[in-house]
C-alpha atoms as a PDB file:
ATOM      1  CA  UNK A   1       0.000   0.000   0.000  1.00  0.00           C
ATOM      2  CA  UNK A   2       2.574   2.317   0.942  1.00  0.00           C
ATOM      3  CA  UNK A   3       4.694   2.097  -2.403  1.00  0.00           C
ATOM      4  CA  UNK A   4       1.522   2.451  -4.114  1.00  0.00           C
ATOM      5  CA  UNK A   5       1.192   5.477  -2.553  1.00  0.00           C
ATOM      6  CA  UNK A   6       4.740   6.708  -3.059  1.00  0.00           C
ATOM      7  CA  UNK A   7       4.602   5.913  -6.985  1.00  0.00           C
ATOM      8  CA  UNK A   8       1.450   7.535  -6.845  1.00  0.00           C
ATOM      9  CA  UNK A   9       2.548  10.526  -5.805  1.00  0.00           C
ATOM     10  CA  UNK A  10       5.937  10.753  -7.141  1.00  0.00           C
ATOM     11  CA  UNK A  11       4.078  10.415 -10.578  1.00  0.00           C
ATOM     12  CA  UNK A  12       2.204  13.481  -9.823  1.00  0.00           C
ATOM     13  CA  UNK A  13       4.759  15.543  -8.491  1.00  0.00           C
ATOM     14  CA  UNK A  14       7.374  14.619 -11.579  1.00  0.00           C
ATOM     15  CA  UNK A  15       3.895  15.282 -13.819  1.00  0.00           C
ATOM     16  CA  UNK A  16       3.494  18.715 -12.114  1.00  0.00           C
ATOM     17  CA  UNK A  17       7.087  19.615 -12.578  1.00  0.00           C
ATOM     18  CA  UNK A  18       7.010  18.714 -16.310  1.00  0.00           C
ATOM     19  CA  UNK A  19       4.176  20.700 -16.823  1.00  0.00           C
ATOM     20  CA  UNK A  20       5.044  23.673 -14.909  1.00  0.00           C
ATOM     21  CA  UNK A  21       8.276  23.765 -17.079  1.00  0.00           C
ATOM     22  CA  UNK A  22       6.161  22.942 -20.550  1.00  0.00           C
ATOM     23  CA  UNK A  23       3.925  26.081 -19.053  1.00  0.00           C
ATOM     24  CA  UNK A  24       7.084  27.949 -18.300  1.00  0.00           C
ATOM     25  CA  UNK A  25       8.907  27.948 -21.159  1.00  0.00           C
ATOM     26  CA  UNK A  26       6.016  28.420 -23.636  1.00  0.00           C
ATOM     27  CA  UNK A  27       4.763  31.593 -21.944  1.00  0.00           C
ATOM     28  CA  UNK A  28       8.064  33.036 -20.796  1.00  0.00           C
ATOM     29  CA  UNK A  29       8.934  34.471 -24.722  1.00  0.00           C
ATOM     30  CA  UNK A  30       5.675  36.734 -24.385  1.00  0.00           C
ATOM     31  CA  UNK A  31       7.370  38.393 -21.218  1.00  0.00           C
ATOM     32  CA  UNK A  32      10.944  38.645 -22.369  1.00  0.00           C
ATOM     33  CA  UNK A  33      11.904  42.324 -24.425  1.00  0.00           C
ATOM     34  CA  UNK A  34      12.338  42.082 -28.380  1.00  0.00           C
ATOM     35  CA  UNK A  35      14.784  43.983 -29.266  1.00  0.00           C
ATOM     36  CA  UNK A  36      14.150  45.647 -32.836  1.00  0.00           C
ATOM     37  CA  UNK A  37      17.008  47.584 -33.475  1.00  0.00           C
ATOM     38  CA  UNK A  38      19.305  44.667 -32.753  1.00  0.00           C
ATOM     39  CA  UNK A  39      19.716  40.808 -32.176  1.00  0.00           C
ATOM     40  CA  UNK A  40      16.284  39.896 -32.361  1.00  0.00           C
ATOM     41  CA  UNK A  41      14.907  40.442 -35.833  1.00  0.00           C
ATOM     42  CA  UNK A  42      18.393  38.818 -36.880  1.00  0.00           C
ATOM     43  CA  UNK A  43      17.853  35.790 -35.000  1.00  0.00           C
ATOM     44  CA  UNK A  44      14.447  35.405 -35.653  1.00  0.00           C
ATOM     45  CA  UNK A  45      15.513  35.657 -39.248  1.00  0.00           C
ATOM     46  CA  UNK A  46      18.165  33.245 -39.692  1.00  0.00           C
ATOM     47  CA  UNK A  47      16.061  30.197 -38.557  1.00  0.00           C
ATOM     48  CA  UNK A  48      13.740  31.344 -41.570  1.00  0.00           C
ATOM     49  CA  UNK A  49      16.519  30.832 -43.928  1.00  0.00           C
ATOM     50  CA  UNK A  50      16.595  27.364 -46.164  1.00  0.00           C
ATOM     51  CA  UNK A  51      18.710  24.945 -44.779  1.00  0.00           C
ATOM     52  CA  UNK A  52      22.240  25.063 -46.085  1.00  0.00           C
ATOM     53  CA  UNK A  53      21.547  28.479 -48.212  1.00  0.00           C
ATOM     54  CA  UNK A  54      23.943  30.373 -47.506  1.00  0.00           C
ATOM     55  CA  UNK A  55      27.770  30.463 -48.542  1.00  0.00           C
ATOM     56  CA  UNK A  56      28.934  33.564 -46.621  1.00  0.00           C
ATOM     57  CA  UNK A  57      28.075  33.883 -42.834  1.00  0.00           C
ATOM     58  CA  UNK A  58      29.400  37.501 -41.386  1.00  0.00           C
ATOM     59  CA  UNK A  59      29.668  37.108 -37.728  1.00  0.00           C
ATOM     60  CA  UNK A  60      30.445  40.123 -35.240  1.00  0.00           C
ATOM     61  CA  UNK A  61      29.018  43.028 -33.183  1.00  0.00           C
ATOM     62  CA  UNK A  62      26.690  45.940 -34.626  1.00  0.00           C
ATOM     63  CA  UNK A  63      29.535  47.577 -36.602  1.00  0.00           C
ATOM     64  CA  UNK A  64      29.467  44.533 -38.529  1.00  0.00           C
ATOM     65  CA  UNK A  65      25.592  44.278 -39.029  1.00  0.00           C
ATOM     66  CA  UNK A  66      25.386  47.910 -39.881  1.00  0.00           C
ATOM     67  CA  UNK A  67      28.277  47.598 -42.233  1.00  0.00           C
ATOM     68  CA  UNK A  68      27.511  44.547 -43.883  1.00  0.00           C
ATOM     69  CA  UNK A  69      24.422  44.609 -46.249  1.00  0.00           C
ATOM     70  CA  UNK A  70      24.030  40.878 -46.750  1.00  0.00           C
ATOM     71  CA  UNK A  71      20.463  41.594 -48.507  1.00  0.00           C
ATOM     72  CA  UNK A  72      22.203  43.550 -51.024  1.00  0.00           C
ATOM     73  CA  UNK A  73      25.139  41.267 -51.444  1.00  0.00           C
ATOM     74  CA  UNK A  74      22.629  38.399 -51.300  1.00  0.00           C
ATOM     75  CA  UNK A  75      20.145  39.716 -54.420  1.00  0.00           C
ATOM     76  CA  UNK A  76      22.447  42.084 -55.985  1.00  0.00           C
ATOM     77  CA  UNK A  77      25.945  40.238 -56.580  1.00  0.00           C
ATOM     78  CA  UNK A  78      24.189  36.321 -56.071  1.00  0.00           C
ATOM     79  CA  UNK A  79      26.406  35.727 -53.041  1.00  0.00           C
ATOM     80  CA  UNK A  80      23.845  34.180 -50.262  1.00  0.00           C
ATOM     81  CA  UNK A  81      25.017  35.449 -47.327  1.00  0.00           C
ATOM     82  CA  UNK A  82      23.231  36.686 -43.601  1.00  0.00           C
ATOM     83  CA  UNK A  83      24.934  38.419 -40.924  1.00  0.00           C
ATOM     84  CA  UNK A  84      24.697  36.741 -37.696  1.00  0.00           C
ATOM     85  CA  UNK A  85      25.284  38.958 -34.681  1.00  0.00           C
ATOM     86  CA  UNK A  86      24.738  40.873 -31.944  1.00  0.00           C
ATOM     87  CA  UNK A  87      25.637  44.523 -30.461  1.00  0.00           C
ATOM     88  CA  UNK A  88      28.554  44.766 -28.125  1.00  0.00           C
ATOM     89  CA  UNK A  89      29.366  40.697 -28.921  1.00  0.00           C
ATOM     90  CA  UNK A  90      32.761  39.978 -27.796  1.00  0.00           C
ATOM     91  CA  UNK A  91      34.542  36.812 -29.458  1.00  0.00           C
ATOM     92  CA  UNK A  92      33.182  34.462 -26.260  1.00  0.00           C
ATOM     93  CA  UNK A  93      30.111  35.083 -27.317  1.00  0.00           C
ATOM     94  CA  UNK A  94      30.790  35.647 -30.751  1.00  0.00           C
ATOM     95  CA  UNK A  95      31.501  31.896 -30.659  1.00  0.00           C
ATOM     96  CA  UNK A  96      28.876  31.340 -29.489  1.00  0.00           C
ATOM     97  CA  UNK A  97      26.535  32.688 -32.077  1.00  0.00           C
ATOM     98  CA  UNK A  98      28.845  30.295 -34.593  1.00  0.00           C
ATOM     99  CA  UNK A  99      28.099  27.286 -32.588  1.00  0.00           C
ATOM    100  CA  UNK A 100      24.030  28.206 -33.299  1.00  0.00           C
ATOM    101  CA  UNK A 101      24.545  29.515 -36.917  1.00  0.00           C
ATOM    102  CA  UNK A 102      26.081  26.068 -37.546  1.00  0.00           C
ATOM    103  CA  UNK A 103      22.805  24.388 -36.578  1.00  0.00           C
ATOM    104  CA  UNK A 104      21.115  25.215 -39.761  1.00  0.00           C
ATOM    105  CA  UNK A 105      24.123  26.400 -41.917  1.00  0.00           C
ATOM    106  CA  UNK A 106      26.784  25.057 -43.479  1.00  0.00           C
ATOM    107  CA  UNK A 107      29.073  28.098 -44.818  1.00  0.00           C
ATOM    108  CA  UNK A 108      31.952  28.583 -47.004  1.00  0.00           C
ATOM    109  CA  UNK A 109      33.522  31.469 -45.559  1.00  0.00           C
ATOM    110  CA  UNK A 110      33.032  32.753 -42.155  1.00  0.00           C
ATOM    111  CA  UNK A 111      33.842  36.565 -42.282  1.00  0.00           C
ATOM    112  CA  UNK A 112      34.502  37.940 -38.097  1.00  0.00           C
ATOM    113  CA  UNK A 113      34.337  41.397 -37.692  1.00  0.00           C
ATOM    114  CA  UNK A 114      36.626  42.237 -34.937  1.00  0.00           C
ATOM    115  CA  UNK A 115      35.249  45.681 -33.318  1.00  0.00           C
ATOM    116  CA  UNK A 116      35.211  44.132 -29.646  1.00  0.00           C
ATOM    117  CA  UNK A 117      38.348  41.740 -29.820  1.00  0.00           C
ATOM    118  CA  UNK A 118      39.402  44.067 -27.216  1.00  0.00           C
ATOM    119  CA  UNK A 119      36.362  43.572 -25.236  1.00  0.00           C
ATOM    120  CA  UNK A 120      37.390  40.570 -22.112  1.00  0.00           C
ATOM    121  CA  UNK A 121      35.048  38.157 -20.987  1.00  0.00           C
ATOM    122  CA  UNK A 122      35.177  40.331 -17.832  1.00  0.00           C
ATOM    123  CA  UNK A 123      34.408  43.680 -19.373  1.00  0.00           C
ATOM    124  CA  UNK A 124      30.940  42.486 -20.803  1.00  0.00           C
ATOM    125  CA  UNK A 125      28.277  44.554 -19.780  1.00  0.00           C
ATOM    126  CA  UNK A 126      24.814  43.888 -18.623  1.00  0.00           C
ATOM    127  CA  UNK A 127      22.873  45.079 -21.851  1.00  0.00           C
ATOM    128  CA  UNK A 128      25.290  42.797 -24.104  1.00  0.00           C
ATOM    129  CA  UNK A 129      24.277  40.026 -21.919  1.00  0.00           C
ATOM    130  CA  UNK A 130      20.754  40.814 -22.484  1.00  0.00           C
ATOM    131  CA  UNK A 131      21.026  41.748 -26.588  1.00  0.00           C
ATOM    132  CA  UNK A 132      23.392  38.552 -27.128  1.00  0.00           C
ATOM    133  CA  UNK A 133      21.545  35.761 -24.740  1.00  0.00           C
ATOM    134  CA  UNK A 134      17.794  36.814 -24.720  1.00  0.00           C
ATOM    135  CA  UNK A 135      16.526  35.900 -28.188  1.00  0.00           C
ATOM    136  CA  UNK A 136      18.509  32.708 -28.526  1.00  0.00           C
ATOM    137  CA  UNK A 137      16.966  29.117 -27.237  1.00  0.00           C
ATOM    138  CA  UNK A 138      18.162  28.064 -24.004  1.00  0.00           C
ATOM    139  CA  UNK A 139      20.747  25.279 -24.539  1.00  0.00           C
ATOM    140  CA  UNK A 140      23.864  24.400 -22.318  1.00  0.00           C
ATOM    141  CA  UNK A 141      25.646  26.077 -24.679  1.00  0.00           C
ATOM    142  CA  UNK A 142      24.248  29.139 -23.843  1.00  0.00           C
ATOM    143  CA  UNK A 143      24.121  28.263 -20.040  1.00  0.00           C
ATOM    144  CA  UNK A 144      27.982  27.937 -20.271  1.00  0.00           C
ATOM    145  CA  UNK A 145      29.032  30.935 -22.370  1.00  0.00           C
ATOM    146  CA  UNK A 146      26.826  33.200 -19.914  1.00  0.00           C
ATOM    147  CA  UNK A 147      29.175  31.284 -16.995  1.00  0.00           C
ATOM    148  CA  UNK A 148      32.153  32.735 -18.756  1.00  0.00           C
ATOM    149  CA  UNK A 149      31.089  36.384 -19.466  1.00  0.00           C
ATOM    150  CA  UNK A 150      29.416  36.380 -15.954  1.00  0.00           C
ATOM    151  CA  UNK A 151      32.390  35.565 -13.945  1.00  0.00           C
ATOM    152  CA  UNK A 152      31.116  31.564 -13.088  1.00  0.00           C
ATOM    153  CA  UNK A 153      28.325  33.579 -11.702  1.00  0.00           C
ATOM    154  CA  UNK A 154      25.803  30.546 -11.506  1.00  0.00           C
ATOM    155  CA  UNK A 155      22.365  32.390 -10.875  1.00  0.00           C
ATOM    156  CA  UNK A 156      22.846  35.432 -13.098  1.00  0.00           C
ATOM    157  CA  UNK A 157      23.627  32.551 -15.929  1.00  0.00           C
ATOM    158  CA  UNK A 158      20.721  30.670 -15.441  1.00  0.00           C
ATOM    159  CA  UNK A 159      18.875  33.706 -15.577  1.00  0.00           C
ATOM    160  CA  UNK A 160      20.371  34.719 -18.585  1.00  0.00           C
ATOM    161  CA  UNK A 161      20.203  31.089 -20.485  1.00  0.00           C
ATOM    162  CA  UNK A 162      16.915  29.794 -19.065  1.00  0.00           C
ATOM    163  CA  UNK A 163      14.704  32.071 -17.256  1.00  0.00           C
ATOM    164  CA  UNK A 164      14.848  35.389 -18.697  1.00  0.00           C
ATOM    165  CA  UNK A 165      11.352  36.231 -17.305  1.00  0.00           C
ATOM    166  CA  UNK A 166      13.399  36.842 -14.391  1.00  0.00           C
ATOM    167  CA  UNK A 167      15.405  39.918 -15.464  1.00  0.00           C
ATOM    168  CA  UNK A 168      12.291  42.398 -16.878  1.00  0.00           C
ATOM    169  CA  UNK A 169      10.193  42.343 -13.553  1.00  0.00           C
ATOM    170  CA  UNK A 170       8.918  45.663 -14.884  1.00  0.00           C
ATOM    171  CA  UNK A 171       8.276  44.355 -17.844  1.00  0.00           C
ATOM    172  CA  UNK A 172       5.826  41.572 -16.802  1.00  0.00           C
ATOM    173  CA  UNK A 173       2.366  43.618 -17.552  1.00  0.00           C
ATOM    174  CA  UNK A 174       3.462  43.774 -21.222  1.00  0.00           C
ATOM    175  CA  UNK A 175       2.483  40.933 -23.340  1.00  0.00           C
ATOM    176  CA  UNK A 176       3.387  40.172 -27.387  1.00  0.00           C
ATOM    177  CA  UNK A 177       5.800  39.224 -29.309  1.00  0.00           C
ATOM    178  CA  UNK A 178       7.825  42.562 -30.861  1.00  0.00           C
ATOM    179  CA  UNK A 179       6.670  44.195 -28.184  1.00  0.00           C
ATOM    180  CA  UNK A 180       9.436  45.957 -25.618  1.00  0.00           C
ATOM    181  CA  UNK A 181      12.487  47.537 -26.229  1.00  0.00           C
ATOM    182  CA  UNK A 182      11.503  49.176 -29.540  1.00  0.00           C
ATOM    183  CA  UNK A 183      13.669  52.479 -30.124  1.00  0.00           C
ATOM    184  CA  UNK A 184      11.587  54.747 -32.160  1.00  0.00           C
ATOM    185  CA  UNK A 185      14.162  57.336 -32.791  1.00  0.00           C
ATOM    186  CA  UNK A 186      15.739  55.223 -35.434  1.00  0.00           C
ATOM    187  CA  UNK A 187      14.823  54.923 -38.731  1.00  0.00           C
ATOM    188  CA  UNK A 188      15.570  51.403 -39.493  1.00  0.00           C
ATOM    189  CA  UNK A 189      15.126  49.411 -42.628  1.00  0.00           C
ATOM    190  CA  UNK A 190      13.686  46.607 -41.143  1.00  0.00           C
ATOM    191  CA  UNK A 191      10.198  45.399 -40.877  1.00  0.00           C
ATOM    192  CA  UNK A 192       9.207  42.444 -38.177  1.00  0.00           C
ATOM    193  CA  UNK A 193       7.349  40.643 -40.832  1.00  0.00           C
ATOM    194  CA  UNK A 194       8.927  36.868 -41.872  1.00  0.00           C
ATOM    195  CA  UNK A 195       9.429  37.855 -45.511  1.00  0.00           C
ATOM    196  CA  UNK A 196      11.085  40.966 -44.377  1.00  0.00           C
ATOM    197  CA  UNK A 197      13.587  39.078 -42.108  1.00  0.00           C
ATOM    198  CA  UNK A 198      14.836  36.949 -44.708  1.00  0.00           C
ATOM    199  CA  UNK A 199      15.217  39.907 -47.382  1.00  0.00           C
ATOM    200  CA  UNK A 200      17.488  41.962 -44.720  1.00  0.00           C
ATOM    201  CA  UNK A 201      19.791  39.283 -43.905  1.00  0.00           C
ATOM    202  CA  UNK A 202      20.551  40.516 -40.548  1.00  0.00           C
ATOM    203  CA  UNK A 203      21.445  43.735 -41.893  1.00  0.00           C
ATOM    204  CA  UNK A 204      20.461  47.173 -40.561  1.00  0.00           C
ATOM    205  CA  UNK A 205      20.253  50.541 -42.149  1.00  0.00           C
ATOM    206  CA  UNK A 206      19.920  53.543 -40.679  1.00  0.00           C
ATOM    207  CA  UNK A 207      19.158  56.941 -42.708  1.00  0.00           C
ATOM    208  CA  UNK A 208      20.348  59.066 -39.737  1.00  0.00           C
ATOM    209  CA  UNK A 209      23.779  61.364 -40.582  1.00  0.00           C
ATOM    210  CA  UNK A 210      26.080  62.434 -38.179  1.00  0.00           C
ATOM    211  CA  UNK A 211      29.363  64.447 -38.776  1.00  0.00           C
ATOM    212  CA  UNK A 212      32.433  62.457 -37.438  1.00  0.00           C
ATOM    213  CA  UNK A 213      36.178  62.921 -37.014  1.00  0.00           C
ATOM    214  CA  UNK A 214      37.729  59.575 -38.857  1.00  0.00           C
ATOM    215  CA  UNK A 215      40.520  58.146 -36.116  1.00  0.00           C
ATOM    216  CA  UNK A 216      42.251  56.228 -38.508  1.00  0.00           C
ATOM    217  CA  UNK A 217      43.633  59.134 -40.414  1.00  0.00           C
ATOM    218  CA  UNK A 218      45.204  60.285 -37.587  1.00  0.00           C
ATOM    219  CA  UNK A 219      49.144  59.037 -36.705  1.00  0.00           C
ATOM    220  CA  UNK A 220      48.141  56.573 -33.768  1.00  0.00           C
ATOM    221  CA  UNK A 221      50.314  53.569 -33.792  1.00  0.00           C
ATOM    222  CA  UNK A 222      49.357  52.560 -30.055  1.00  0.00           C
ATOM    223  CA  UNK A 223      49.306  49.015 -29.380  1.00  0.00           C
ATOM    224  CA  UNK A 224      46.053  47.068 -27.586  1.00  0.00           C
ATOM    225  CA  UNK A 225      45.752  43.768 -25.278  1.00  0.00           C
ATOM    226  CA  UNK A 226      44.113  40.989 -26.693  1.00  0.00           C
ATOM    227  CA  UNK A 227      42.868  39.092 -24.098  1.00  0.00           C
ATOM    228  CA  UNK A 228      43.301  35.631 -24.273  1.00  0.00           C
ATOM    229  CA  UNK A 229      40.055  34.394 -23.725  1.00  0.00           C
ATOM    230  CA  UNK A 230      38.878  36.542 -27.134  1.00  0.00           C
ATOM    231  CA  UNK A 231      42.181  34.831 -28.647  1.00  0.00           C
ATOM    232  CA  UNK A 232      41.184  31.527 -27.596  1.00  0.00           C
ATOM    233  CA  UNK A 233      37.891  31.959 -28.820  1.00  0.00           C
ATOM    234  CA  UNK A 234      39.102  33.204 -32.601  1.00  0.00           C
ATOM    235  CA  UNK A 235      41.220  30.180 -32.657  1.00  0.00           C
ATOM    236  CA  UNK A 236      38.083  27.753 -31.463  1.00  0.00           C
ATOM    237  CA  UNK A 237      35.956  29.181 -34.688  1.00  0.00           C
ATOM    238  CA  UNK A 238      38.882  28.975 -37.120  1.00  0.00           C
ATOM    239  CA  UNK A 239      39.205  25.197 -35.988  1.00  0.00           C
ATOM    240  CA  UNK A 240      35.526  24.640 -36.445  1.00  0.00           C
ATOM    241  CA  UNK A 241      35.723  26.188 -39.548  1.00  0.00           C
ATOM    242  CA  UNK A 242      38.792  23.582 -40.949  1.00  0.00           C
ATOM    243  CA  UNK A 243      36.638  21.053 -39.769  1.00  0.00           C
ATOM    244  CA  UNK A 244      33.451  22.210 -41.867  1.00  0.00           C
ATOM    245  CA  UNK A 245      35.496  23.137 -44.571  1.00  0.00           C
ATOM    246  CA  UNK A 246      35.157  26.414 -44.381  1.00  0.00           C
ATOM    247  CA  UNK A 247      37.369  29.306 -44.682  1.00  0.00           C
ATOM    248  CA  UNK A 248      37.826  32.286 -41.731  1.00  0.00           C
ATOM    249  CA  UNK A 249      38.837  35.392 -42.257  1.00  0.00           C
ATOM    250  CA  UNK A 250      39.377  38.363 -39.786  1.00  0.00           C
ATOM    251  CA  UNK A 251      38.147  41.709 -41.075  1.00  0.00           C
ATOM    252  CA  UNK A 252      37.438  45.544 -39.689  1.00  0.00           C
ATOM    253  CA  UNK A 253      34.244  47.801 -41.199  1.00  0.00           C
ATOM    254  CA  UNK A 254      35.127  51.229 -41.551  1.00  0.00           C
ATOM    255  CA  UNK A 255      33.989  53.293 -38.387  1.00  0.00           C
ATOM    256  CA  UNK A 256      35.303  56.277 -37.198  1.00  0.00           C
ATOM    257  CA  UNK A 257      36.503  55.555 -33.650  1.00  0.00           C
ATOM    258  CA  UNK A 258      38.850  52.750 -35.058  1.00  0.00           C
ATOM    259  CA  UNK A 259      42.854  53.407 -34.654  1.00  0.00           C
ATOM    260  CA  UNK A 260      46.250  52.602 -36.498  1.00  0.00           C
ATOM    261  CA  UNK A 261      47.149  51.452 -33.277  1.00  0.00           C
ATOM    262  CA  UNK A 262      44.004  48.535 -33.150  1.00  0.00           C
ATOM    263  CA  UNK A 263      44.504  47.746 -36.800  1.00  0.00           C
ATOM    264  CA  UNK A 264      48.235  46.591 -35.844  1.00  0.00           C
ATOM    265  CA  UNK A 265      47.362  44.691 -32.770  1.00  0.00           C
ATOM    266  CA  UNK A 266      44.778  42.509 -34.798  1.00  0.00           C
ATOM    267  CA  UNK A 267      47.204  42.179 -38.070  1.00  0.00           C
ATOM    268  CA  UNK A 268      50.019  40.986 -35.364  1.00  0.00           C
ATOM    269  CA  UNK A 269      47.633  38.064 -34.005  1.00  0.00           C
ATOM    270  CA  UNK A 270      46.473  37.573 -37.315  1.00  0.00           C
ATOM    271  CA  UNK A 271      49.650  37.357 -38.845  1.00  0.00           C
ATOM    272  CA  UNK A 272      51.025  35.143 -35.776  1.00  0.00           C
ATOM    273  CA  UNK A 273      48.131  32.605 -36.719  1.00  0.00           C
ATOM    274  CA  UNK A 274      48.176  32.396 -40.365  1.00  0.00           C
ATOM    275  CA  UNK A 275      44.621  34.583 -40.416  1.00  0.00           C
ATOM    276  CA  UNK A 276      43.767  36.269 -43.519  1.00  0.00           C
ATOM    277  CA  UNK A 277      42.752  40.229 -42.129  1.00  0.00           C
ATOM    278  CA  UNK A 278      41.574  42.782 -43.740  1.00  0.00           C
ATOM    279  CA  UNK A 279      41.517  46.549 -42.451  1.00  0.00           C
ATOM    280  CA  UNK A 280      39.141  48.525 -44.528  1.00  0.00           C
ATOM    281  CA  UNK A 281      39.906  51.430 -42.735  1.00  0.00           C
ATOM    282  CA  UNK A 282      43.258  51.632 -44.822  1.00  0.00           C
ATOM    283  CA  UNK A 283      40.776  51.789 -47.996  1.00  0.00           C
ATOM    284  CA  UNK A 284      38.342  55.099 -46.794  1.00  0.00           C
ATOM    285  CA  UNK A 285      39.677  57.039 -49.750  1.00  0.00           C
ATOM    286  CA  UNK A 286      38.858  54.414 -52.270  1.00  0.00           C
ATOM    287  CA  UNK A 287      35.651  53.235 -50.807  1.00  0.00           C
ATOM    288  CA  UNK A 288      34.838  57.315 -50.560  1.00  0.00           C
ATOM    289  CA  UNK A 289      34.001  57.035 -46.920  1.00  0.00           C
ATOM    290  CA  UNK A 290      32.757  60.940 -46.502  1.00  0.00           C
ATOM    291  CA  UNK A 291      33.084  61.624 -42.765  1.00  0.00           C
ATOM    292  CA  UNK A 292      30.342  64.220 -43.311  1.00  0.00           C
ATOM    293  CA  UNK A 293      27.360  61.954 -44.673  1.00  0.00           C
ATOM    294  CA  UNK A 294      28.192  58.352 -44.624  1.00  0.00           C
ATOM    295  CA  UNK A 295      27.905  58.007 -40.485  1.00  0.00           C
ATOM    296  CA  UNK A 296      25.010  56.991 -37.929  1.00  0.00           C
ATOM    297  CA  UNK A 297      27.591  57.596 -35.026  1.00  0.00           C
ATOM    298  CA  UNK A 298      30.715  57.635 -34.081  1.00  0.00           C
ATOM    299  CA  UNK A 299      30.491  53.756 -34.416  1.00  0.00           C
ATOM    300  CA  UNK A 300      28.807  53.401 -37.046  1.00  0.00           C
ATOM    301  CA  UNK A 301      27.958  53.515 -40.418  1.00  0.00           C
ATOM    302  CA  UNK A 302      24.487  54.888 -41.794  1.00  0.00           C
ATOM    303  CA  UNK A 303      23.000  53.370 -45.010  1.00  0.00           C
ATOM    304  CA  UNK A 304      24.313  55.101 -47.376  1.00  0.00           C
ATOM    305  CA  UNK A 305      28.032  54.790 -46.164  1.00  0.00           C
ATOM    306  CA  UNK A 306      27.220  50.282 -46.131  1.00  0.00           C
ATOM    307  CA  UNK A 307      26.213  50.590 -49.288  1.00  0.00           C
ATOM    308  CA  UNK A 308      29.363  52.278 -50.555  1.00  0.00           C
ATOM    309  CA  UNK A 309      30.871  49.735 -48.091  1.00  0.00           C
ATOM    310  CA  UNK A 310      29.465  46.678 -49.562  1.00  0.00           C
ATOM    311  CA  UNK A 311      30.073  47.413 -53.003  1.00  0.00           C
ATOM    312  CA  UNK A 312      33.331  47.868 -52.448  1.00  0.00           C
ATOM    313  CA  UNK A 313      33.892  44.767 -50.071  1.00  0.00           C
ATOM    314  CA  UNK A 314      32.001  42.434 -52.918  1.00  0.00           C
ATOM    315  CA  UNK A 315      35.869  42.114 -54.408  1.00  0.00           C
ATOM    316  CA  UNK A 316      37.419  40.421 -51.546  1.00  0.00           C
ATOM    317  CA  UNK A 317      34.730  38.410 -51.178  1.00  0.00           C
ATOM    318  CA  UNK A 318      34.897  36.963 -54.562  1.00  0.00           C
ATOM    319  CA  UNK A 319      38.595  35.817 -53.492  1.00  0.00           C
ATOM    320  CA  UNK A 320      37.258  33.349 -51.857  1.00  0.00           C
ATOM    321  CA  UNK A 321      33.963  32.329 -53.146  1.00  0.00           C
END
């Protein structure tokens, strides 16, 4: 009678658990912010993309995906590509977001932007966590990149990889998908529509124009840190990549805030590790960057300045495609 009892019971209580959880995780996307100006539309529109569709997969931080216009590299030069990122992504994460675009894709060439290189696990701030972890599925992936950028920081991981209900408290009285975090000061060319997620190919374009200094033309030949975690990390995709076959190659959008001194800390470890790299700061002139109309901010380029940006990096793509 008694271990009737017990099975009885445990059978409920393991039933209540699972369907708390089922409960759980269906509801909790309605509560969570969607971010529209960054990782959310591009996520949402990669797992749209055919299986296997794409030869060129850009991965990086927002210079990249504002840099970058994969829809017009995609339907104007044939060269299927999406760019897979996320603002303020540092290479732990960035690796991260390779592990998931490998799911569903099998590229090529793997182009990294390398804005945050600089950026150590330690030095990741709160709203990367959020615009890097909240749109992507849970996974233990996830759960253990979020352990390294959150200094082993168990409960702020789980948060961040399985329960992000529990960050946006304020949040909770808002319900629908596309919902929170919408900046409305931005005019982005982006529409959350399915059709319209696959046509932008993770790329954004904004029409705003701001007047900015351009670093790079200035003589500054001081030398970064690469941290070795971000080292480690470049190394990790570049041996994923020789085991898919694919080619990696290290590369820098132009932005204004972007110095001599980074390009030849990147070209050293590049260099040191037989990466191709590509500084397209050294090409302004020929690309006719105009510091005066082709920038959103001081980090990063408006539409019209990735469209003279993309037409011009089209030719070193075809190097290796």
């Amino acid at each position: 009678m008694f271990r009737n009892n017990f099975l009885r019971w445990s059978i409920k209580i393991i039933s209540g658990i699972a369907a708390f959880l089922i409960i759980f995780f269906a509801v909790q996307p309605f509560f969570v912010p969607t971010y529209l100006q960054d990782s959310t539309p591009v996520v949402k529109g990669y797992k749209y993309l055919e299986k296997n569709s794409i030869d060129a997969l850009f991965l990086g931080s927002s210079q990249m995906f504002c840099s970058v216009d994969a829809g017009r590299l995609t339907n104007e030069y044939g060269i299927s590509s999406y760019d897979f990122g996320a603002s303020a992504q540092n290479m732990t994460q960035t690796e991260y977001y390779f592990s998931e675009a490998l799911k569903t894709q099998d590229p090529k060439l793997v182009m990294l932007e390398v804005c945050n290189i600089f950026t150590a696990d330690k030095d990741v701030h709160d709203n990367s966590l959020s615009w890097n972890f909240t749109p992507m599925k849970p996974s233990v992936t996830k759960f253990r990149t979020a352990m390294k950028v959150c200094d082993n920081n168990f409960y702020k991981s789980f948060k961040y990889s399985y329960a992000p209900i529990l960050l946006y408290h304020s949040r909770w009285t808002v319900i629908g998908d596309f919902s929170f975090g919408e900046e409305k000061d931005f005019d982005v060319v982006l529409h959350p529509k399915k059709y319209a997620l696959i046509s932008s190919r993770g790329f954004f374009g904004r029409d705003h124009v701001e007047k900015h200094e351009i670093d790079f033309l200035k003589d500054d030949y001081n030398e970064k840190i690469i941290p070795e975690e971000c080292k480690q990390a470049i190394l990790n995709i570049a041996q994923t990549c020789r085991e898919n076959g694919a080619k990696l190659v290290l590369f820098k959008t132009p932005v204004s805030c972007w110095t001599k001194g980074d390009s030849l800390s990147v070209r050293k470890f590049a260099d040191e590790n037989g990466f191709d790299f590509y500084d397209f700061n050294e090409n302004i002139g020929e690309i006719g960057i105009d510091e005066n109309t082709d920038f959103y901010n001081i980090d990063h380029l408006n539409i019209q300045g990735a469209e003279k940006f993309t037409d011009y990096f089209v030719e070193t793509l075809k190097k290796y495609l």
